[in-house]
PDB file of N, CA and C in Angstrom:
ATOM      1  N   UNK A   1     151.947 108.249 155.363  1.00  0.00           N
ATOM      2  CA  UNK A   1     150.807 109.106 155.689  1.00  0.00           C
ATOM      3  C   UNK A   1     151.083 110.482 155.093  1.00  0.00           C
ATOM      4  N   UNK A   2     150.679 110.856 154.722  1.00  0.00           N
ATOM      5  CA  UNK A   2     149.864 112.211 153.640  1.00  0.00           C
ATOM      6  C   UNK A   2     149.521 113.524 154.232  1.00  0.00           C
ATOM      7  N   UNK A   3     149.945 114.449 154.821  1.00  0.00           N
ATOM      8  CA  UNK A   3     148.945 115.826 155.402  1.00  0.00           C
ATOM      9  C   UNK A   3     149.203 116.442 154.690  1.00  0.00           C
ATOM     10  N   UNK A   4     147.782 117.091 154.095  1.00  0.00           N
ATOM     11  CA  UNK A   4     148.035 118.192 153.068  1.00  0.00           C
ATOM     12  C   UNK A   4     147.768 119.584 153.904  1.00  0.00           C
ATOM     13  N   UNK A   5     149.001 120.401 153.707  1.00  0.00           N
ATOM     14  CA  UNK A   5     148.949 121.530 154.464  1.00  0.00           C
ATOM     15  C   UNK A   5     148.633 122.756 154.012  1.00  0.00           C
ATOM     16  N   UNK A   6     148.377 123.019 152.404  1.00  0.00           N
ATOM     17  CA  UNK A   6     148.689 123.919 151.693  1.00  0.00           C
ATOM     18  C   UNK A   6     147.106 123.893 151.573  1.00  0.00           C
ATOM     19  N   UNK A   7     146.186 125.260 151.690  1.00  0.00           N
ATOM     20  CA  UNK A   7     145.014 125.244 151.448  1.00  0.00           C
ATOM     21  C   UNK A   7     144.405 124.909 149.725  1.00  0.00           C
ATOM     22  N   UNK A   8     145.391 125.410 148.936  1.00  0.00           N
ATOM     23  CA  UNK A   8     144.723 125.493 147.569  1.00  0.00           C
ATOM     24  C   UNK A   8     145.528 124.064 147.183  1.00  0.00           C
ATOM     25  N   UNK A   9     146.253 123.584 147.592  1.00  0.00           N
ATOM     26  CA  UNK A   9     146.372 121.918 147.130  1.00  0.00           C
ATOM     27  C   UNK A   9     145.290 120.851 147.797  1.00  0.00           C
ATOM     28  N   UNK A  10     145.001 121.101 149.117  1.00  0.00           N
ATOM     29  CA  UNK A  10     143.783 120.275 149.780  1.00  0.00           C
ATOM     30  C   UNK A  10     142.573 120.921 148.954  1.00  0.00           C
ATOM     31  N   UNK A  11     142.252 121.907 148.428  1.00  0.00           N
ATOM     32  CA  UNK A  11     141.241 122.104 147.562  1.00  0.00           C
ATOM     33  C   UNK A  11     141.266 121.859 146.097  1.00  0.00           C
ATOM     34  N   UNK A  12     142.195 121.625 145.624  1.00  0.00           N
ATOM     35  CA  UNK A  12     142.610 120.664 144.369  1.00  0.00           C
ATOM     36  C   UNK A  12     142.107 119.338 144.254  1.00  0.00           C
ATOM     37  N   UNK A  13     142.586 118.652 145.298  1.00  0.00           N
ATOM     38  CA  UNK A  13     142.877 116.916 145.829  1.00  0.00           C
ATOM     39  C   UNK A  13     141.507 116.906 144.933  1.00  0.00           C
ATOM     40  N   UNK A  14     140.748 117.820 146.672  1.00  0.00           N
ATOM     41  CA  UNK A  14     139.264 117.371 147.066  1.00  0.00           C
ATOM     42  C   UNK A  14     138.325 117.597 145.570  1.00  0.00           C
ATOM     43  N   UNK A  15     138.905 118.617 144.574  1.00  0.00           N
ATOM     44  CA  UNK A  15     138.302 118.976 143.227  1.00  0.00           C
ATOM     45  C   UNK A  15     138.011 117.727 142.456  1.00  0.00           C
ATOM     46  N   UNK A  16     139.456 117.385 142.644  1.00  0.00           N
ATOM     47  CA  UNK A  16     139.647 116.055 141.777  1.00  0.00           C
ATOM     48  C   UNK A  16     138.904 114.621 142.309  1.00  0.00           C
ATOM     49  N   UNK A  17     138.923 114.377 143.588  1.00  0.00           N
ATOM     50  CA  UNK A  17     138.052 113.394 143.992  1.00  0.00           C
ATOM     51  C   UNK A  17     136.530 113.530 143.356  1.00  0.00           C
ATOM     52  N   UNK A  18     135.950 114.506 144.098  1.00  0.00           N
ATOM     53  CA  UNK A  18     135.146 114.969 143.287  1.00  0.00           C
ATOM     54  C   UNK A  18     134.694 114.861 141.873  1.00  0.00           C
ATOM     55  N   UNK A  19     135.158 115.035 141.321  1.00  0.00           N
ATOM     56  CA  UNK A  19     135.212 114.968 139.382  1.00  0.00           C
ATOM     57  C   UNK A  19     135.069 113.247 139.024  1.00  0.00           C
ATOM     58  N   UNK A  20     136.222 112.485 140.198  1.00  0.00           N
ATOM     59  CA  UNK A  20     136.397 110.961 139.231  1.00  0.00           C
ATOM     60  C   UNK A  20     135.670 110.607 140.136  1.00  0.00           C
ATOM     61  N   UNK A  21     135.326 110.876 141.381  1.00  0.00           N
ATOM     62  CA  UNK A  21     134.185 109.741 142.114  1.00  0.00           C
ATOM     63  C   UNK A  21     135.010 108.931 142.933  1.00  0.00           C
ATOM     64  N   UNK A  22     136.370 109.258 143.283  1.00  0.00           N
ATOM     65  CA  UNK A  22     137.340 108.229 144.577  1.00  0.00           C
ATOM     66  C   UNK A  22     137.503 109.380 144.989  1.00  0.00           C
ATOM     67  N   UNK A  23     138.054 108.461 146.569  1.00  0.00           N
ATOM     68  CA  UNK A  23     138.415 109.293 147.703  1.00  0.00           C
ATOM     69  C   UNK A  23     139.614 109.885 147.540  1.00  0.00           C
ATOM     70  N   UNK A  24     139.721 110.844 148.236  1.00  0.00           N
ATOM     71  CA  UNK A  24     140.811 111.875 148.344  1.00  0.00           C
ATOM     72  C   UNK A  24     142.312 110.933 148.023  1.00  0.00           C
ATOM     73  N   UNK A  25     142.325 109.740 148.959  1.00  0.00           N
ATOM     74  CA  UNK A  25     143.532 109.314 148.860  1.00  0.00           C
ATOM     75  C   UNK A  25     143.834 108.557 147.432  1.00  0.00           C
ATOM     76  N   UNK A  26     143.022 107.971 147.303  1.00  0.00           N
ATOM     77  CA  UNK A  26     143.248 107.371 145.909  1.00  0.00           C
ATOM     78  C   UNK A  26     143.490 108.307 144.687  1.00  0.00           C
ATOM     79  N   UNK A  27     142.423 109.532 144.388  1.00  0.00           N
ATOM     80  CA  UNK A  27     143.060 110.060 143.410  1.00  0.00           C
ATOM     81  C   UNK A  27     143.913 110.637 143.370  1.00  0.00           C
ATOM     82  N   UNK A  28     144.295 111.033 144.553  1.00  0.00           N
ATOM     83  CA  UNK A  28     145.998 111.740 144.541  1.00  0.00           C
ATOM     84  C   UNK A  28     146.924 111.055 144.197  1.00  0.00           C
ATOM     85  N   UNK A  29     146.976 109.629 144.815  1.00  0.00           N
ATOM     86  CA  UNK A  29     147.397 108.704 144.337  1.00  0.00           C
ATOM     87  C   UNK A  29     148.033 108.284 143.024  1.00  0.00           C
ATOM     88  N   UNK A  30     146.481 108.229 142.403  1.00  0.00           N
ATOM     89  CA  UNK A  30     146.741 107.671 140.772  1.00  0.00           C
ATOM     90  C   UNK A  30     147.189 109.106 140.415  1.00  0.00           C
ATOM     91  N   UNK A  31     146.747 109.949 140.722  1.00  0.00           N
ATOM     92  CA  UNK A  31     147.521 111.426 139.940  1.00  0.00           C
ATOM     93  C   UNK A  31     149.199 111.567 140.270  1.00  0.00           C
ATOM     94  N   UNK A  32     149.437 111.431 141.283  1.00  0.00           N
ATOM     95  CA  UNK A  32     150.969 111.063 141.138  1.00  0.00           C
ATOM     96  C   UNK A  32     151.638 110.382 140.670  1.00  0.00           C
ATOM     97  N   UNK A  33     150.600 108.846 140.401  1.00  0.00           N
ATOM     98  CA  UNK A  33     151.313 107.955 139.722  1.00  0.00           C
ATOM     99  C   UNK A  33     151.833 107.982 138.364  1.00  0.00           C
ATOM    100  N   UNK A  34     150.611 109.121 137.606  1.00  0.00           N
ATOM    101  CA  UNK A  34     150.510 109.400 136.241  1.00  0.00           C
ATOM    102  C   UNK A  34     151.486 110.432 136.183  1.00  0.00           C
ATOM    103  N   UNK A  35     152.024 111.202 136.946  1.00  0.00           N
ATOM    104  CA  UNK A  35     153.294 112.234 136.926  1.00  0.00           C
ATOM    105  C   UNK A  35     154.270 111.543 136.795  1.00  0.00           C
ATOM    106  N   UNK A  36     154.422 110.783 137.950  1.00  0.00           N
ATOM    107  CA  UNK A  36     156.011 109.639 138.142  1.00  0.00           C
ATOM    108  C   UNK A  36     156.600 109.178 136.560  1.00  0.00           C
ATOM    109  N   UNK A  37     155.230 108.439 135.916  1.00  0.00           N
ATOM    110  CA  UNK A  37     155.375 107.688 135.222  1.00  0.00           C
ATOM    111  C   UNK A  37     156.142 108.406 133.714  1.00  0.00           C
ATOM    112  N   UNK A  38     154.648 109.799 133.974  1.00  0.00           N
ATOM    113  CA  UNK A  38     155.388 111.019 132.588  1.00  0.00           C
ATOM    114  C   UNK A  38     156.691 111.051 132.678  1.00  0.00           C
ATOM    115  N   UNK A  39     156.685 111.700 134.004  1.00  0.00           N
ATOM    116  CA  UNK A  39     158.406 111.766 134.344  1.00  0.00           C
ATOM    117  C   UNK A  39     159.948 110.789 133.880  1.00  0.00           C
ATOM    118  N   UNK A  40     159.416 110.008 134.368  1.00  0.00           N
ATOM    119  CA  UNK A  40     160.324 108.435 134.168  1.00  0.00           C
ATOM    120  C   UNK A  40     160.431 108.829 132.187  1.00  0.00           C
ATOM    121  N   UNK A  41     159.115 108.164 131.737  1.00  0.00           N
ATOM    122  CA  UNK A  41     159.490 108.773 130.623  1.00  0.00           C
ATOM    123  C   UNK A  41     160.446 109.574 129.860  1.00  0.00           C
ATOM    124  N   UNK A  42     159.874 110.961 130.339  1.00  0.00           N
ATOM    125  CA  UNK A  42     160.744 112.198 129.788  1.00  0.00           C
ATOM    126  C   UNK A  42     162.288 111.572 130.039  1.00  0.00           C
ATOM    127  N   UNK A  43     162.513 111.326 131.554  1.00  0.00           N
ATOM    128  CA  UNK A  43     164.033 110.886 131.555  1.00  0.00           C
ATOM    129  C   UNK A  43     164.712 109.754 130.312  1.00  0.00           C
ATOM    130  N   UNK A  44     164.056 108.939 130.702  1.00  0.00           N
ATOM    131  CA  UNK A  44     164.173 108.011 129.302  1.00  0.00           C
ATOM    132  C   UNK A  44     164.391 108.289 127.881  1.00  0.00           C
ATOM    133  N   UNK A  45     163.787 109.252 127.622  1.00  0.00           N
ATOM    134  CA  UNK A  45     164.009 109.736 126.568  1.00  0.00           C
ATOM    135  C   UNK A  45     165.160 110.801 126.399  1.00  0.00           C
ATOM    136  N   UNK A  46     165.663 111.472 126.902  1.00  0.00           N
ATOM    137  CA  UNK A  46     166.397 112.425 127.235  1.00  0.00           C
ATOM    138  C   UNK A  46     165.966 113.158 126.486  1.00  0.00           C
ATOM    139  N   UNK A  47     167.053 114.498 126.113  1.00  0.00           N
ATOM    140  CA  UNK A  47     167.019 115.784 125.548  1.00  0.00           C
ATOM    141  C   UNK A  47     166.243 115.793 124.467  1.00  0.00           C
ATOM    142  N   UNK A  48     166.207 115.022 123.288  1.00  0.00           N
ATOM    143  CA  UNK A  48     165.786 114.735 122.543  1.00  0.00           C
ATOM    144  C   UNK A  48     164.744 114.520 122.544  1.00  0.00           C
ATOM    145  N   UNK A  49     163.923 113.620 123.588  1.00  0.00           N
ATOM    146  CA  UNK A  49     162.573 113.586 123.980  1.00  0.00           C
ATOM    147  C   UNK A  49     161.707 114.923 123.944  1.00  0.00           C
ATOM    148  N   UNK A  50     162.340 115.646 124.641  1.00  0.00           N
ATOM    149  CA  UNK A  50     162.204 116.762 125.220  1.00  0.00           C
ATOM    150  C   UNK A  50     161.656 117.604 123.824  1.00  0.00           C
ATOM    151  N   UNK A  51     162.793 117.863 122.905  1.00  0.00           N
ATOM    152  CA  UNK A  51     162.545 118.226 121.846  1.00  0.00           C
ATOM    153  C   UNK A  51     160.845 117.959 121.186  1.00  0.00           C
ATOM    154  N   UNK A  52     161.025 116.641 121.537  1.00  0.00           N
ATOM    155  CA  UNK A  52     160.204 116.131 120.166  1.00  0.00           C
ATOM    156  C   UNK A  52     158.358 116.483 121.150  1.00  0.00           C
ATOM    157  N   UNK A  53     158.603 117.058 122.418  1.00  0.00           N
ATOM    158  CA  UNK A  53     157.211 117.105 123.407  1.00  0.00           C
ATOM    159  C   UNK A  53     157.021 118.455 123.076  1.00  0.00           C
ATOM    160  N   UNK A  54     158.243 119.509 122.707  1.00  0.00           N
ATOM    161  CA  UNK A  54     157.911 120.875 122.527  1.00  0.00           C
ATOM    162  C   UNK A  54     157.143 121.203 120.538  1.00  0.00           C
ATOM    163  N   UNK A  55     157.870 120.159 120.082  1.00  0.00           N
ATOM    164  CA  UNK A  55     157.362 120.366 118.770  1.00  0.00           C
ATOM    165  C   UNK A  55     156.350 119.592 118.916  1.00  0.00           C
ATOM    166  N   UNK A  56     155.549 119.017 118.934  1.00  0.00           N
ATOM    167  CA  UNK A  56     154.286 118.452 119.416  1.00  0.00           C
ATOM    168  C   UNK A  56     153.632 119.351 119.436  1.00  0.00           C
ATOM    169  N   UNK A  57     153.642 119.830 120.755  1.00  0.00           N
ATOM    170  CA  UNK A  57     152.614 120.862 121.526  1.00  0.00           C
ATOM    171  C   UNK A  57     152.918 122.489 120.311  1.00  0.00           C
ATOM    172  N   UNK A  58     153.449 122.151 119.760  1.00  0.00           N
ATOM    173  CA  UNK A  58     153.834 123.364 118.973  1.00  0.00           C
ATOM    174  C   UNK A  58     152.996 123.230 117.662  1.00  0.00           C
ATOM    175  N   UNK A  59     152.681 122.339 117.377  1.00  0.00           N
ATOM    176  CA  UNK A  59     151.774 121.557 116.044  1.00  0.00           C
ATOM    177  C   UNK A  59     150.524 121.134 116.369  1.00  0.00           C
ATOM    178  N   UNK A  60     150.198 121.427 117.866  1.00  0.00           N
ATOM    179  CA  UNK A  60     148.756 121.218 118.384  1.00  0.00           C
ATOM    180  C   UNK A  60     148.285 122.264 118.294  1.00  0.00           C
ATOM    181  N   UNK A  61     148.947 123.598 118.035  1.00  0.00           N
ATOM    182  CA  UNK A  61     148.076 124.880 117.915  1.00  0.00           C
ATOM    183  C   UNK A  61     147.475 125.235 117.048  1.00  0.00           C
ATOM    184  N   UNK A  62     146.618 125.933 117.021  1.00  0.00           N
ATOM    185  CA  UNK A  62     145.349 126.444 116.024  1.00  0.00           C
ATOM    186  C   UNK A  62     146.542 127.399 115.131  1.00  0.00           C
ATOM    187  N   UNK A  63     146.386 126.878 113.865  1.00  0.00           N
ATOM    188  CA  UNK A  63     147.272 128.158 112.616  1.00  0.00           C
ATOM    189  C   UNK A  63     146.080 129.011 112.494  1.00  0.00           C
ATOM    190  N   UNK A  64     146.651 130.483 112.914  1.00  0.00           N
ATOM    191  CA  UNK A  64     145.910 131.654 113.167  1.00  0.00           C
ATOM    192  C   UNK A  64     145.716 131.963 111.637  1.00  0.00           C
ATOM    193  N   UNK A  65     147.167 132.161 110.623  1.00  0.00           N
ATOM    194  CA  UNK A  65     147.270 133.211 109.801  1.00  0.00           C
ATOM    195  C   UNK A  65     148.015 131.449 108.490  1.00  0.00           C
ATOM    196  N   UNK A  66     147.517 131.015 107.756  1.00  0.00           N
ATOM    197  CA  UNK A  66     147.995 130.320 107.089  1.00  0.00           C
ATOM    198  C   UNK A  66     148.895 130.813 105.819  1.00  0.00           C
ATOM    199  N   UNK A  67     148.970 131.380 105.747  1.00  0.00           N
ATOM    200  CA  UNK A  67     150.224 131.947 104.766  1.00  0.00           C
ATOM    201  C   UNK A  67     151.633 132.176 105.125  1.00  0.00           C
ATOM    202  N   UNK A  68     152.289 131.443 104.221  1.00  0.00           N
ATOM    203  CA  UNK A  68     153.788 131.052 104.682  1.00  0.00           C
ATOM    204  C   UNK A  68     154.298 132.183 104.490  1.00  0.00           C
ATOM    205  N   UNK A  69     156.000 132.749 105.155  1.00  0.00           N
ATOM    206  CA  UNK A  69     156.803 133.874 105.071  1.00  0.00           C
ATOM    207  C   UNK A  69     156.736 134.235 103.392  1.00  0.00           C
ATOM    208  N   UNK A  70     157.085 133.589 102.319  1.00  0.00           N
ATOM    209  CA  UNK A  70     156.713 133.957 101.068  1.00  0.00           C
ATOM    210  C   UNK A  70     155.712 134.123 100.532  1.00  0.00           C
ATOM    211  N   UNK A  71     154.448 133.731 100.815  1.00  0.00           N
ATOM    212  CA  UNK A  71     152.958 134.333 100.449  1.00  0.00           C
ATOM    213  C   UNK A  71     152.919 135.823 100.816  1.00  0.00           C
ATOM    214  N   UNK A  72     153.656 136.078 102.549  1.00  0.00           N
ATOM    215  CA  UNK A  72     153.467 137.667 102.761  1.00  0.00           C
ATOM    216  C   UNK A  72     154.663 138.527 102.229  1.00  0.00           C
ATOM    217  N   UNK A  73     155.585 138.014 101.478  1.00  0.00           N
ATOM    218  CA  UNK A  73     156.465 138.953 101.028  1.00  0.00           C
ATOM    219  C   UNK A  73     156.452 138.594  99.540  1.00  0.00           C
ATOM    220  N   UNK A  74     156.050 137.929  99.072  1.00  0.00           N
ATOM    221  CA  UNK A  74     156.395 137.944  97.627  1.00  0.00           C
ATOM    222  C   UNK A  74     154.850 137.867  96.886  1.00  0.00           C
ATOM    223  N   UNK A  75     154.539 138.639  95.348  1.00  0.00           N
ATOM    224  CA  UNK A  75     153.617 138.008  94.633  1.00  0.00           C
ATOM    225  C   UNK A  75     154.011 137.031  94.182  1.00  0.00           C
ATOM    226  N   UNK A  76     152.317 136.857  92.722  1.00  0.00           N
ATOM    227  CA  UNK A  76     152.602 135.275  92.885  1.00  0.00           C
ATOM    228  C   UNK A  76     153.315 135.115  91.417  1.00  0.00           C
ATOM    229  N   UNK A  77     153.775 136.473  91.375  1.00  0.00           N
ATOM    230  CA  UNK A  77     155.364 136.229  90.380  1.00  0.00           C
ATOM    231  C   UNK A  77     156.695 135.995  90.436  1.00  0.00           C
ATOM    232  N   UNK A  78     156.856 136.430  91.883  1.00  0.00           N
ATOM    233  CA  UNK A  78     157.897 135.999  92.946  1.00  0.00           C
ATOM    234  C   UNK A  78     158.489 137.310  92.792  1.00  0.00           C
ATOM    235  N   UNK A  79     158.253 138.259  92.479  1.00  0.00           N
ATOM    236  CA  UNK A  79     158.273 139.478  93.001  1.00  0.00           C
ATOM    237  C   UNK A  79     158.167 140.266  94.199  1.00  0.00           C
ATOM    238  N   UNK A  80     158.910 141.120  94.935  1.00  0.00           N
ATOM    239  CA  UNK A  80     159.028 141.677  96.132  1.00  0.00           C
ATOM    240  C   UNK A  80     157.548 142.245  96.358  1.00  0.00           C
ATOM    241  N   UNK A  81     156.696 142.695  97.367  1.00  0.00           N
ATOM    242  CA  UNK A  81     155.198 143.566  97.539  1.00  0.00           C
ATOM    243  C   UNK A  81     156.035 144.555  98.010  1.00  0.00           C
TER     244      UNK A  81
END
């Protein structure tokens, strides 16, 4: 049995029920299940895993400024600016 005591986590749950259309208990449920499982994962994979989730999310970002360290320091004679 389950009491959620924390006001802004019982208003989470209830967000999320809400959104998928199951009851409170179930989507907490499957939402933990989908943590456990990440989790388990990550362990599985170890350090290395780890690595390879930060360079990921590191290659999901929008390239602001596309010009590599030598486009902003060198012309295109390879000369210093």
């Amino acid at each position: 049995m389950l009491k959620i005591g924390d006001a802004e986590t019982d208003q989470l749950a209830r967000e999320l029920a809400e959104l998928t259309g199951e009851k409170i208990a179930d989507a907490v449920r499957k939402a933990i299940q989908e943590r456990l499982a990440r989790e388990c994962r990550r362990r599985e994979r170890g350090p290395l895993g780890r690595i390879e989730e930060i360079v990921c999310a590191y290659n999901a970002k929008p390239v602001l400024d596309p010009r590599t360290p030598g486009d902003m320091l060198y012309d295109e004679c390879g000369l210093p600016k």
